[in-house]
Protein backbone atom coordinates (compact mmCIF):
# COMPACT_ATOMS: atom_id res chain seq x y z
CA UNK A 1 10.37 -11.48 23.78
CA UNK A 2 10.81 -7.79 23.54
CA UNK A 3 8.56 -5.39 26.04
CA UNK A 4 6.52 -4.56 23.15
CA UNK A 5 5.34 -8.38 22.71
CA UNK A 6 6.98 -9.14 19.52
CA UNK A 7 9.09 -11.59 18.77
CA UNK A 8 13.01 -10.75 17.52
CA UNK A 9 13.22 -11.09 13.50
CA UNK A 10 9.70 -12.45 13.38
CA UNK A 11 7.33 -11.30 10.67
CA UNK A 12 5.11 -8.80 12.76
CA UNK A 13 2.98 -6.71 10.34
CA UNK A 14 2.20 -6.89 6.58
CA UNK A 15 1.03 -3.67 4.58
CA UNK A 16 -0.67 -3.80 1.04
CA UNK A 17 -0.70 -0.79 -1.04
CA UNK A 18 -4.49 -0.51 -1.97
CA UNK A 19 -5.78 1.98 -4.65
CA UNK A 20 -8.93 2.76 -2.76
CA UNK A 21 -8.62 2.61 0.93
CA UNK A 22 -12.49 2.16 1.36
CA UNK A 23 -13.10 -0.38 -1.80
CA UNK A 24 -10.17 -2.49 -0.38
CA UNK A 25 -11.51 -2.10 3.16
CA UNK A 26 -15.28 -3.58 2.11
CA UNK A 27 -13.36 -6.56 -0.18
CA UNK A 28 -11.54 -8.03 2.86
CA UNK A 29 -14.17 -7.50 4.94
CA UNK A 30 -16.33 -9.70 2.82
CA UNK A 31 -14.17 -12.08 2.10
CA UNK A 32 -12.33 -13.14 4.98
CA UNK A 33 -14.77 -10.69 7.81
CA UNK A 34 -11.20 -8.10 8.81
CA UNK A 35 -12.01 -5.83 11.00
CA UNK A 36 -10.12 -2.47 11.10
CA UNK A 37 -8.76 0.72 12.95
CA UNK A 38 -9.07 3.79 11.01
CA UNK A 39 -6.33 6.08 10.96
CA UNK A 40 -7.72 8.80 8.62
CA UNK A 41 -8.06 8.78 4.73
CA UNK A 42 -5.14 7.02 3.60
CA UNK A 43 -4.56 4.27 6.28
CA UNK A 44 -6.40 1.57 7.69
CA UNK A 45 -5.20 -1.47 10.32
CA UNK A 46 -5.83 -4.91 9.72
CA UNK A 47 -7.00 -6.01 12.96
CA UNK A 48 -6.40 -9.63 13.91
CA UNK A 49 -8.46 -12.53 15.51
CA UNK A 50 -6.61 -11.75 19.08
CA UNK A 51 -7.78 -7.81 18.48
CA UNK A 52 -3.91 -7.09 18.01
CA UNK A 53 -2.88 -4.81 14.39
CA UNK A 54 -1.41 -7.49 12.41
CA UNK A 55 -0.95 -5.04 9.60
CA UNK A 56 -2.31 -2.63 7.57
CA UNK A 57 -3.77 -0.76 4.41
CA UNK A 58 -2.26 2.42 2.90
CA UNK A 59 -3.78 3.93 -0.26
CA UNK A 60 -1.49 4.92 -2.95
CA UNK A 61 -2.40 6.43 -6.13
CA UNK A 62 -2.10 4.10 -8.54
CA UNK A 63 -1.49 0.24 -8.34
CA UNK A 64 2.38 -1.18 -7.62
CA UNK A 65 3.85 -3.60 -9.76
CA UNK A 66 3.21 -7.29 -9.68
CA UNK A 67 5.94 -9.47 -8.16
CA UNK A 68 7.48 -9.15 -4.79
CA UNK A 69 6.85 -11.00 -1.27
CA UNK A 70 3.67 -13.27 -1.50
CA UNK A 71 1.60 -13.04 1.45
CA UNK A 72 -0.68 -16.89 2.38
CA UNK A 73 -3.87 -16.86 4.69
CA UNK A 74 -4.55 -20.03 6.12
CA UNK A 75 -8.28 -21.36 5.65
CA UNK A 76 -9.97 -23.88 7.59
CA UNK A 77 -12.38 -24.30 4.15
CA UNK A 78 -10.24 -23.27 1.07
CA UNK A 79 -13.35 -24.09 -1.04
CA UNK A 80 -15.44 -21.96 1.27
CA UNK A 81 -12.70 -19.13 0.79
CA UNK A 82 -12.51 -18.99 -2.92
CA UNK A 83 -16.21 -19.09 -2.87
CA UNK A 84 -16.20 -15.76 -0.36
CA UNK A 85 -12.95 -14.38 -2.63
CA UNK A 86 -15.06 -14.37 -5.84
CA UNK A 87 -18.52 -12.74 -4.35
CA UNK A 88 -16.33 -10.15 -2.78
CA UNK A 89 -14.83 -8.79 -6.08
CA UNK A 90 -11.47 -11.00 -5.99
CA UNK A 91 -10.32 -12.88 -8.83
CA UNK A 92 -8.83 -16.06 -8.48
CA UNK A 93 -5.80 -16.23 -10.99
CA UNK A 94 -4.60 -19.63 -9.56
CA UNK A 95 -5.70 -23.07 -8.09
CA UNK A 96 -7.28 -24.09 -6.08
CA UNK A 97 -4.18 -26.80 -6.35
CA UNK A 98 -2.59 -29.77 -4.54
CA UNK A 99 0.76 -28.87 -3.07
CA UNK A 100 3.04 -31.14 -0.54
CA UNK A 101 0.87 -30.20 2.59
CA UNK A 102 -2.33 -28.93 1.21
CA UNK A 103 -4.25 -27.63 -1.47
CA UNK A 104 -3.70 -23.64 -2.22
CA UNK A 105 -4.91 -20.76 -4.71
CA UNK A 106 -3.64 -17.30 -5.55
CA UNK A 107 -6.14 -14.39 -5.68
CA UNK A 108 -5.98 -10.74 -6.49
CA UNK A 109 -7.81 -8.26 -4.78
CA UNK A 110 -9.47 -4.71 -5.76
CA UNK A 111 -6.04 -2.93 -6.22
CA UNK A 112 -4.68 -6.25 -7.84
CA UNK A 113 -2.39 -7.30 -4.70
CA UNK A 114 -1.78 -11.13 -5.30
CA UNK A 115 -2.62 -13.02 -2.61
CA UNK A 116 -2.38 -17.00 -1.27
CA UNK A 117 -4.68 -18.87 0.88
CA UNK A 118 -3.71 -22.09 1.96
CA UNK A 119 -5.31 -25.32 3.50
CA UNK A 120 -3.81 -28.61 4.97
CA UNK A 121 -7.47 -30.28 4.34
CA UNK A 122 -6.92 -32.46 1.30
């Protein structure tokens, strides 16, 4: 383990490009209860269960492209969490869906970041 507490070559922090720092901000909040540290107008941490900055949120001015990495929560309740998705503002584009291991859907938030959330409850 390096000084800093982080593990060599393992994932440490995930940013989303977000459209509207503070729309983006209330959406996860809502939908999952994320906590974060403010770092001004155009940046935002996601702060994790263990209080540690397990990524972040930087506004951009207009939305990325789809595609690229696809980042998974993991839900104790996946029908509870697409529930919470959808009264936050999310759209659910996928599932919820049996997959070897679990059941899983696909969401996209405010700024249209695709998202996973996964459960081993079957």
């Amino acid at each position: 383990m390096s000084p800093s507490g982080a593990d060599h070559h393992r994932l440490n922090y995930v940013e989303l490009s977000v459209t509207d720092l503070a729309d983006a901000e209330a959406f996860y909040r809502s939908a999952f209860g994320w906590e974060f540290n403010s770092y001004g107008p155009q940046y935002a941490g996601i702060v994790g269960a263990d209080g540690e900055e397990v990524g972040g949120l930087l506004q951009v001015p207009e939305r990325k492209p789809a595609g690229g990495p696809l980042v998974l929560l993991y839900s104790v309740d996946l029908d509870a969490s697409v529930d919470a998705v959808r009264a936050a503002g999310g759209t659910v584009v996928n599932g919820p869906y049996d997959f070897p291991g679990g059941r899983r859907f696909h969401f996209t938030d405010p700024s249209g970041n695709e998202l996973g959330v996964w459960s081993s409850d079957c």
